[in-house]
PDB file of N, CA and C in Angstrom:
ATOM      1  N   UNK A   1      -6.927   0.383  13.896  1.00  0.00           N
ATOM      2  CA  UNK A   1      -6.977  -0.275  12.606  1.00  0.00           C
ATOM      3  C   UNK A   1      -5.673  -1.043  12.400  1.00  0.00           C
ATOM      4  N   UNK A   2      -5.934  -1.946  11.983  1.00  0.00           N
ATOM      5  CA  UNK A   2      -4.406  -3.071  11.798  1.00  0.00           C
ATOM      6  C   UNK A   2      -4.412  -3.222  10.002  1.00  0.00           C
ATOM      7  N   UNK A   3      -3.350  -3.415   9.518  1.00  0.00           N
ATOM      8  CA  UNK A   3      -3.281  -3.618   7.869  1.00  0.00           C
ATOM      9  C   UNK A   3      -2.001  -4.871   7.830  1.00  0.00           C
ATOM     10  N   UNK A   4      -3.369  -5.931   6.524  1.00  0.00           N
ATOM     11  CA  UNK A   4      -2.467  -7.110   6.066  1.00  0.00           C
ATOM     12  C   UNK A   4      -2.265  -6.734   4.858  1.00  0.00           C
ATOM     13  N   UNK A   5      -1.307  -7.998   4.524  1.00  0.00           N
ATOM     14  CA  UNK A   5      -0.425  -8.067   3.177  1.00  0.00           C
ATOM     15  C   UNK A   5      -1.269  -9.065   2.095  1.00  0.00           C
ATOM     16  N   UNK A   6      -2.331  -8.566   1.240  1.00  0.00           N
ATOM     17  CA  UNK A   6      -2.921 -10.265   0.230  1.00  0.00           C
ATOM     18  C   UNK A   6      -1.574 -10.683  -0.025  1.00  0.00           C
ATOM     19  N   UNK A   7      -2.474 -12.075  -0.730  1.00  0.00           N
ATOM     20  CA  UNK A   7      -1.322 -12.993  -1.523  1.00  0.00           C
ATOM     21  C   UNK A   7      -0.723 -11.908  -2.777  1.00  0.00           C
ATOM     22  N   UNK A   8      -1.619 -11.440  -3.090  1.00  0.00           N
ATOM     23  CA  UNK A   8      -1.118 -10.806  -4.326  1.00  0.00           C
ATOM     24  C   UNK A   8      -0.122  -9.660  -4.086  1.00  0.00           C
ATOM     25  N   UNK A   9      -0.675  -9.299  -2.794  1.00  0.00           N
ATOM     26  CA  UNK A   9       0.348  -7.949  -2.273  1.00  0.00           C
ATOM     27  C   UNK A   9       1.848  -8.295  -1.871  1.00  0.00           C
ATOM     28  N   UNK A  10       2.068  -9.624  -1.502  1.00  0.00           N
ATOM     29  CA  UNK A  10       2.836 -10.122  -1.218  1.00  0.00           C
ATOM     30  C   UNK A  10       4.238 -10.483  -2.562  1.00  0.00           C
ATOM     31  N   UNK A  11       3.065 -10.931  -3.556  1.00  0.00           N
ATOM     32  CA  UNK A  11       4.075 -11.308  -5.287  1.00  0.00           C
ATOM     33  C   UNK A  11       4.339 -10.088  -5.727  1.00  0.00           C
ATOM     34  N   UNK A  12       3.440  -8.889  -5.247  1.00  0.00           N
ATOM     35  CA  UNK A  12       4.525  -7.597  -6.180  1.00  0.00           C
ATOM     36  C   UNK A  12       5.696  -6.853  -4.932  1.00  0.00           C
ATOM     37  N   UNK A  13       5.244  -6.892  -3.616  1.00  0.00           N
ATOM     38  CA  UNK A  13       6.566  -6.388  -2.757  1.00  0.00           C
ATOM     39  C   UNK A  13       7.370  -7.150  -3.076  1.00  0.00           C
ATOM     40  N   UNK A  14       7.209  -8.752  -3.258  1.00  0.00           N
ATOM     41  CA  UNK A  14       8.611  -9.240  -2.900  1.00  0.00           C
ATOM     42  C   UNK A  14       9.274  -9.317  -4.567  1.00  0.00           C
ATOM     43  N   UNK A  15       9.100  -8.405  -5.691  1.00  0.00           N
ATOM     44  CA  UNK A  15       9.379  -7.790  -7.102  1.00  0.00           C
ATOM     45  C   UNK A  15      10.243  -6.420  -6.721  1.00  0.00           C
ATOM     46  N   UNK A  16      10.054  -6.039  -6.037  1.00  0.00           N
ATOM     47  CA  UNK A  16      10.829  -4.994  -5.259  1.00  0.00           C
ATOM     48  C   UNK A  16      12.206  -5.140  -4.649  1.00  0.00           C
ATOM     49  N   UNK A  17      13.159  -4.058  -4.645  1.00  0.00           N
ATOM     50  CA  UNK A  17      14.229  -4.399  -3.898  1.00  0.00           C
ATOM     51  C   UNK A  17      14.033  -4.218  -2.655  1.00  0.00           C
ATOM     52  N   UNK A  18      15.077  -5.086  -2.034  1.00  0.00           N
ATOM     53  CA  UNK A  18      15.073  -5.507  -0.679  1.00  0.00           C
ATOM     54  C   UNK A  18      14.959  -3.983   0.510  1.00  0.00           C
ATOM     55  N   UNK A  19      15.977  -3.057  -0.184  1.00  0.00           N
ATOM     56  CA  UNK A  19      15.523  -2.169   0.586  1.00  0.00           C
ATOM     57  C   UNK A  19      14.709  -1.065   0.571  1.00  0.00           C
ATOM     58  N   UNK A  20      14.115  -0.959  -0.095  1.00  0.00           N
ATOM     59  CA  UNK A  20      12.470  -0.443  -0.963  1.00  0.00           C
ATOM     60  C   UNK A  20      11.386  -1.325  -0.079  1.00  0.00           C
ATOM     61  N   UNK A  21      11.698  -2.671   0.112  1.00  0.00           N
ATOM     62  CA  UNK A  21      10.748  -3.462   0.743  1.00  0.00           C
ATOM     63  C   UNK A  21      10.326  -3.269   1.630  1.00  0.00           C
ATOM     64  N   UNK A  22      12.092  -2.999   2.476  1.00  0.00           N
ATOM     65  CA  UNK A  22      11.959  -2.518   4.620  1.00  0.00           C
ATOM     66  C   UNK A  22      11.711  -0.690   4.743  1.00  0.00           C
ATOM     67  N   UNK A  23      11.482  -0.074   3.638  1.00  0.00           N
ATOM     68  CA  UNK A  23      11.247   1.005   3.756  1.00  0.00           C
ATOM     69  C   UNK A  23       9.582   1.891   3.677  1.00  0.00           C
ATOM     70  N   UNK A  24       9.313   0.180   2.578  1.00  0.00           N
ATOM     71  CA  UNK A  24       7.553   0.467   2.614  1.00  0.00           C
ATOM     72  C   UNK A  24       6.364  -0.214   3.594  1.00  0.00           C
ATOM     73  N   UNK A  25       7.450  -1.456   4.570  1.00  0.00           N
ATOM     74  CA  UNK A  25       7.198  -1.686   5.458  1.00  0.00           C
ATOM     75  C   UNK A  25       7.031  -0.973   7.581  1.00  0.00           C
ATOM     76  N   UNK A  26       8.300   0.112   7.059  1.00  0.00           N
ATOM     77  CA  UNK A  26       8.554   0.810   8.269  1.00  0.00           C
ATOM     78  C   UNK A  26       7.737   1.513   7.917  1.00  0.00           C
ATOM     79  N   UNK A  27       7.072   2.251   6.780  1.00  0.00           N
ATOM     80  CA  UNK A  27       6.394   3.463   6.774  1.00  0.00           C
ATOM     81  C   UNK A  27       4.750   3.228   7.038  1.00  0.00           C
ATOM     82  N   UNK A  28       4.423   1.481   6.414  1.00  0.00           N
ATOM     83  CA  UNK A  28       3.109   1.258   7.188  1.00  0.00           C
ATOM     84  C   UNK A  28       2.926   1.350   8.454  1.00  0.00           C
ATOM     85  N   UNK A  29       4.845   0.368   8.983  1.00  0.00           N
ATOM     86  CA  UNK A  29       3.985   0.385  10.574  1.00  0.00           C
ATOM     87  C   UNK A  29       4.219   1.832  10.961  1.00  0.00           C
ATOM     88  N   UNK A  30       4.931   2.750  10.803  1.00  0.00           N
ATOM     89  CA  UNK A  30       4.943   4.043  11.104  1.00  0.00           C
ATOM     90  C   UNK A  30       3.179   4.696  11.238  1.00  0.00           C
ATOM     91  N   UNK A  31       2.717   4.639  10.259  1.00  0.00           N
ATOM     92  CA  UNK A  31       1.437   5.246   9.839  1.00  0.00           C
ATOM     93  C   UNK A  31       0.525   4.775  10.474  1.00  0.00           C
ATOM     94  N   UNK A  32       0.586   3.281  10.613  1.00  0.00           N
ATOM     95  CA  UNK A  32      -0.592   2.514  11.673  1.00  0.00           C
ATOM     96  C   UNK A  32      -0.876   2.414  12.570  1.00  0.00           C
ATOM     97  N   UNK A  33       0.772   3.163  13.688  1.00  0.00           N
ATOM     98  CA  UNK A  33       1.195   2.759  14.699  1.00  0.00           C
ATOM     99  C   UNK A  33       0.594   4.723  15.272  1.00  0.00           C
ATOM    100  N   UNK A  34       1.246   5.495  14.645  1.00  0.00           N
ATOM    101  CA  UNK A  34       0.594   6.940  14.988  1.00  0.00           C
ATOM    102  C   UNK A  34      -0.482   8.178  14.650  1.00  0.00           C
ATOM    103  N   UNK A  35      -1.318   7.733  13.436  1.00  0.00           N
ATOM    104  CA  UNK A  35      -1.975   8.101  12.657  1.00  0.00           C
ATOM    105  C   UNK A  35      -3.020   7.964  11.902  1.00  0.00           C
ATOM    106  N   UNK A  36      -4.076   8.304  11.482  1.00  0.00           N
ATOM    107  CA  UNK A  36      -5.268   8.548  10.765  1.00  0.00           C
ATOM    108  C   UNK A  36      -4.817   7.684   9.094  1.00  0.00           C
ATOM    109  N   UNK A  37      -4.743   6.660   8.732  1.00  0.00           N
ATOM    110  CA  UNK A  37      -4.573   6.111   7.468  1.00  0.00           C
ATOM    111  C   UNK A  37      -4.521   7.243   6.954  1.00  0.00           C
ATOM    112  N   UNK A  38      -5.887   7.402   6.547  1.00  0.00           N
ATOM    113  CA  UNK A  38      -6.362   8.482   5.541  1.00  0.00           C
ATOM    114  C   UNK A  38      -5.488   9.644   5.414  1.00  0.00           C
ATOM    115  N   UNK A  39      -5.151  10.264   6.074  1.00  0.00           N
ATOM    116  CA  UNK A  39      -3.894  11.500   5.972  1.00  0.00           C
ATOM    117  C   UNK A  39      -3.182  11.138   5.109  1.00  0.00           C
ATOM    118  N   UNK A  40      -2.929   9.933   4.444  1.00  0.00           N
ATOM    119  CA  UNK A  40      -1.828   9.489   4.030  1.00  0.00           C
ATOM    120  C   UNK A  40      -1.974   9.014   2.489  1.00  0.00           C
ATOM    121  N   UNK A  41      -3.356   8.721   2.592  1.00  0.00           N
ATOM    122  CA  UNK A  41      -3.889   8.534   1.304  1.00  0.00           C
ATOM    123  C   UNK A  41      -5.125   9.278   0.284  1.00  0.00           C
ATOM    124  N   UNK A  42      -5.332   8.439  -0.871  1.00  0.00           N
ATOM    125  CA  UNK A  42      -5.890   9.188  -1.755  1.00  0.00           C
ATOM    126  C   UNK A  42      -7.157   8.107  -2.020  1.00  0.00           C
ATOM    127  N   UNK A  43      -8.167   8.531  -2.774  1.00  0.00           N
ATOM    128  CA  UNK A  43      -9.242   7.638  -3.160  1.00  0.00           C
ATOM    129  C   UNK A  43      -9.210   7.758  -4.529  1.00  0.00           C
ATOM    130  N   UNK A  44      -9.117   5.925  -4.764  1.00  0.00           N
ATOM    131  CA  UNK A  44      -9.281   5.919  -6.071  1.00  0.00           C
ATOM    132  C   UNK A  44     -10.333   5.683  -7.162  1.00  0.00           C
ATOM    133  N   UNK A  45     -10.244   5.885  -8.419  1.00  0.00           N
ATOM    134  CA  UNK A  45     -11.459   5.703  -8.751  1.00  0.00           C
ATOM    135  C   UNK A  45     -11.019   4.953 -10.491  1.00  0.00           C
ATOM    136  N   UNK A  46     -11.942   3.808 -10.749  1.00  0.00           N
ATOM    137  CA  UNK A  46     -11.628   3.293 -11.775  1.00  0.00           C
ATOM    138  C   UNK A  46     -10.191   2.563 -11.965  1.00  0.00           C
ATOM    139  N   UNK A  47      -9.785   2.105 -10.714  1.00  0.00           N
ATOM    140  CA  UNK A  47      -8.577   1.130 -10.788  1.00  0.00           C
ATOM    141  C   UNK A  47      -9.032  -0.165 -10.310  1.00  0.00           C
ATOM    142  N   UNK A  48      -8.356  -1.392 -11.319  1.00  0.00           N
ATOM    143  CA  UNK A  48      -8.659  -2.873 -10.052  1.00  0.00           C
ATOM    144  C   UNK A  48      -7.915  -2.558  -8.994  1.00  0.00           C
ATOM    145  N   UNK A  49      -7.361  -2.442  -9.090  1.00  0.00           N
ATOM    146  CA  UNK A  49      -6.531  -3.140  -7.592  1.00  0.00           C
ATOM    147  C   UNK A  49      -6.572  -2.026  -6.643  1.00  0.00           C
ATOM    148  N   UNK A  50      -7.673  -2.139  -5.552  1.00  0.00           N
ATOM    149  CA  UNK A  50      -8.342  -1.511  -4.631  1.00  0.00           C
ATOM    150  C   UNK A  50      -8.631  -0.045  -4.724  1.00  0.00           C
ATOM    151  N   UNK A  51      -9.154   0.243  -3.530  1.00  0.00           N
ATOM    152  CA  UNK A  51     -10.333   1.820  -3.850  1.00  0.00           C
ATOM    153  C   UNK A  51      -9.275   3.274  -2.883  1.00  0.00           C
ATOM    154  N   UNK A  52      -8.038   2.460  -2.592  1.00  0.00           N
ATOM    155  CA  UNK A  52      -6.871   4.007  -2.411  1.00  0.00           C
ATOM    156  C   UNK A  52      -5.692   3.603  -2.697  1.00  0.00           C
ATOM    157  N   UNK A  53      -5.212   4.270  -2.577  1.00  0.00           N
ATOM    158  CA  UNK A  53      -3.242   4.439  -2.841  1.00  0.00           C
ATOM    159  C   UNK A  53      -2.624   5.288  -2.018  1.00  0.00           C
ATOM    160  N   UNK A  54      -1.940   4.535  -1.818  1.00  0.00           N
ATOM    161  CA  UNK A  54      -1.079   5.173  -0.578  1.00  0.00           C
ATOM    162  C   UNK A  54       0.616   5.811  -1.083  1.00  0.00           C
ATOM    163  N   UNK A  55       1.215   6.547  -1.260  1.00  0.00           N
ATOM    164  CA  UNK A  55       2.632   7.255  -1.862  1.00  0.00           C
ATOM    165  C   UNK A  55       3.638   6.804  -0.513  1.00  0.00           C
ATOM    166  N   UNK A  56       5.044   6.171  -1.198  1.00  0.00           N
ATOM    167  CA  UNK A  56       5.800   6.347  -0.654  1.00  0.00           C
ATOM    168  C   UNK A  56       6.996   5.651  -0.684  1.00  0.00           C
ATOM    169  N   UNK A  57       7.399   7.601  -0.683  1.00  0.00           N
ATOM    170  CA  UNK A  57       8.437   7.867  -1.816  1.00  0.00           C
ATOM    171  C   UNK A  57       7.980   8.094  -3.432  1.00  0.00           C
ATOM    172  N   UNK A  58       9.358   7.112  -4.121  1.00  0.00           N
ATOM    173  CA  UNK A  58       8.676   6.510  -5.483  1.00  0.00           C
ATOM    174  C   UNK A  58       7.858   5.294  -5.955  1.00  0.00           C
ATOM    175  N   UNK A  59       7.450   4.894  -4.803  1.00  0.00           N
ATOM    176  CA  UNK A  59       6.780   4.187  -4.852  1.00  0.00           C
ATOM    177  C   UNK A  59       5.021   3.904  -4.406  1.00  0.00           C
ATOM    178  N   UNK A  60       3.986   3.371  -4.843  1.00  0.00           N
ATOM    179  CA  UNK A  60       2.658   3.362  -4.319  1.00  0.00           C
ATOM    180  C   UNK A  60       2.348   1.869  -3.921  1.00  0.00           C
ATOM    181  N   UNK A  61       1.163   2.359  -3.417  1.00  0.00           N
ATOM    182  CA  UNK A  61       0.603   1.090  -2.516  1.00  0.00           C
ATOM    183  C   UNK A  61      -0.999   1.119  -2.558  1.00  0.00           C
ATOM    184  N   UNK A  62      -1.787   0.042  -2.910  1.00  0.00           N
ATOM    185  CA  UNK A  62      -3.380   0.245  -2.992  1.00  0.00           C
ATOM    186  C   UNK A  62      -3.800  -0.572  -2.035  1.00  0.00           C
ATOM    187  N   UNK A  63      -5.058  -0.591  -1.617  1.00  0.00           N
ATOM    188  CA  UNK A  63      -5.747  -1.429  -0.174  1.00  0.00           C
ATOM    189  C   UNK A  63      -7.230  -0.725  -0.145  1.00  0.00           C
ATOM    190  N   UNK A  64      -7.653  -1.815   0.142  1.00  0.00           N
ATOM    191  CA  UNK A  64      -9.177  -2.006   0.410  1.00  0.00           C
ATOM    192  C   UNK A  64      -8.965  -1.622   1.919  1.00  0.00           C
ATOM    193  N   UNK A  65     -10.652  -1.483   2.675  1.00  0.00           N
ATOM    194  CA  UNK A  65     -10.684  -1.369   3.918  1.00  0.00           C
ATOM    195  C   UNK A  65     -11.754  -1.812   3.928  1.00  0.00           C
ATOM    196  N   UNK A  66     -11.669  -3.085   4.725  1.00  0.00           N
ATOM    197  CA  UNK A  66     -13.217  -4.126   5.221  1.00  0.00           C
ATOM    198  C   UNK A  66     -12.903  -3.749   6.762  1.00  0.00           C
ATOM    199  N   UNK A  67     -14.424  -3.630   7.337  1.00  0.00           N
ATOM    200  CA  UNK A  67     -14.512  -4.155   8.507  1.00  0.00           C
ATOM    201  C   UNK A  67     -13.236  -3.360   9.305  1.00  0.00           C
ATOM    202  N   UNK A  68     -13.115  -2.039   9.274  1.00  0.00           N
ATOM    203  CA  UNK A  68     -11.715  -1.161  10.272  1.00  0.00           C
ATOM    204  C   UNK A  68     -10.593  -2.112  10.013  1.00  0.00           C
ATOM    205  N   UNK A  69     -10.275  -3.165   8.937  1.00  0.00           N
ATOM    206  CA  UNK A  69      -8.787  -3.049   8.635  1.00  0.00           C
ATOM    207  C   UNK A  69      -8.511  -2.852   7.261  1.00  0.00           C
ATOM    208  N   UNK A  70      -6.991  -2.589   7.024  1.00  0.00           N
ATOM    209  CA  UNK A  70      -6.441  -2.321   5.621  1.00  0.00           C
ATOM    210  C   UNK A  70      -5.989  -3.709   4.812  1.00  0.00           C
ATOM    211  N   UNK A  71      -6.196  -3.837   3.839  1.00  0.00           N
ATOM    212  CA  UNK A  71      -5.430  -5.219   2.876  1.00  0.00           C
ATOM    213  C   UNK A  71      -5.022  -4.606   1.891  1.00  0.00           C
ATOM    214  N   UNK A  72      -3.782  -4.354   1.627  1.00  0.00           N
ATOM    215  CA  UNK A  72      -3.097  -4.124   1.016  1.00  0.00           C
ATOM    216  C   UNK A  72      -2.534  -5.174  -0.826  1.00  0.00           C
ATOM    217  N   UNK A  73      -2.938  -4.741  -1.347  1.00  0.00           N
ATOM    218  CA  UNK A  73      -3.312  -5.475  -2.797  1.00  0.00           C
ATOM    219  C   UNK A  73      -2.158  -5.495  -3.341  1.00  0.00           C
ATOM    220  N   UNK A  74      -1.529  -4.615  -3.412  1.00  0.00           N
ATOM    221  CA  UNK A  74      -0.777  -4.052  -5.147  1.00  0.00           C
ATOM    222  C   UNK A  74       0.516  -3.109  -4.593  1.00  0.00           C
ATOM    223  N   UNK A  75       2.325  -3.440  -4.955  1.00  0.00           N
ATOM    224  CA  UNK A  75       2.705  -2.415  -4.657  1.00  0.00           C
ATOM    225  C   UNK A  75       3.726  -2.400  -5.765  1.00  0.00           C
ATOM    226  N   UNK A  76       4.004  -0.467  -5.589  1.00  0.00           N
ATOM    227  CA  UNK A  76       5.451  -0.864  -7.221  1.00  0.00           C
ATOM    228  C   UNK A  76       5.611   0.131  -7.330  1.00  0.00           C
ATOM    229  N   UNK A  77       6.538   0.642  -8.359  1.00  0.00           N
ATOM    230  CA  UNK A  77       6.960   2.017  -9.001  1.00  0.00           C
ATOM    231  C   UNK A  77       5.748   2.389  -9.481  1.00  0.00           C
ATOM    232  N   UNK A  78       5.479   3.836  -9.275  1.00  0.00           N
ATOM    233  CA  UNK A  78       4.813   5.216  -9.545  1.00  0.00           C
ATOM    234  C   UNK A  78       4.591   4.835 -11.448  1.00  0.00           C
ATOM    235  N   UNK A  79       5.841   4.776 -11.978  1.00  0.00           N
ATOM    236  CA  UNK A  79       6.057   4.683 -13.406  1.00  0.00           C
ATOM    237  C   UNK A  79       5.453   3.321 -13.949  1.00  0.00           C
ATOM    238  N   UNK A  80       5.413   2.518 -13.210  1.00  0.00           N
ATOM    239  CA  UNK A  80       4.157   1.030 -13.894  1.00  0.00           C
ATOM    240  C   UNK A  80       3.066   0.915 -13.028  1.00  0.00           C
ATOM    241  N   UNK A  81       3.036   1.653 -12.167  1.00  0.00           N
ATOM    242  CA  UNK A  81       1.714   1.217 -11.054  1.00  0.00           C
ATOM    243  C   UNK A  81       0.570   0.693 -11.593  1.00  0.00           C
ATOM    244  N   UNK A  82       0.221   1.922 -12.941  1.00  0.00           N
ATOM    245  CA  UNK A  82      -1.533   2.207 -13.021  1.00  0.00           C
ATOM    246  C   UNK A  82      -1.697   1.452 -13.919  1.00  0.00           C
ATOM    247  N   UNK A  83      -0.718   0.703 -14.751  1.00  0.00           N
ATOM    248  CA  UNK A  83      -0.582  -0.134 -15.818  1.00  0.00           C
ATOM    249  C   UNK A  83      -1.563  -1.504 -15.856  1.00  0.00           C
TER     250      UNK A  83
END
């Protein structure tokens, strides 16, 4: 399974600090590179911005899954995420 960045996923990481950014980036490719997504995440229910969330750290991450890959929607502090 391979995971992209939407446009939209793209306008809230780069709202993020820089090193929050390379930290939620090492931990995708970490996860993609040795592991079962799913271990890692949760299913959501009654949110727009996609159908899981992914933790890490203080921070979350949501993504759809078409077709065996991840797109990654939405990322930010825990404390405005669900907003």
């Amino acid at each position: 399974m391979r995971y992209f960045v939407t446009e939209e996923g793209v306008k809230t990481l780069a709202l993020l600090p820089k090193s929050v950014q390379k930290r939620i980036l090492n931990k995708l490719d970490f996860i993609f590179e040795n592991s079962n997504l799913f271990n890692f995440s949760k299913k959501l229910e009654g949110f727009e911005y996609g159908d899981y969330r992914m933790r890490i750290g203080d921070y979350r991450a949501s993504f759809d899954v078409k077709k065996g890959n991840a797109y990654f929607l939405k990322f930010g502090h825990r404390k405005d995420f669900y907003k």
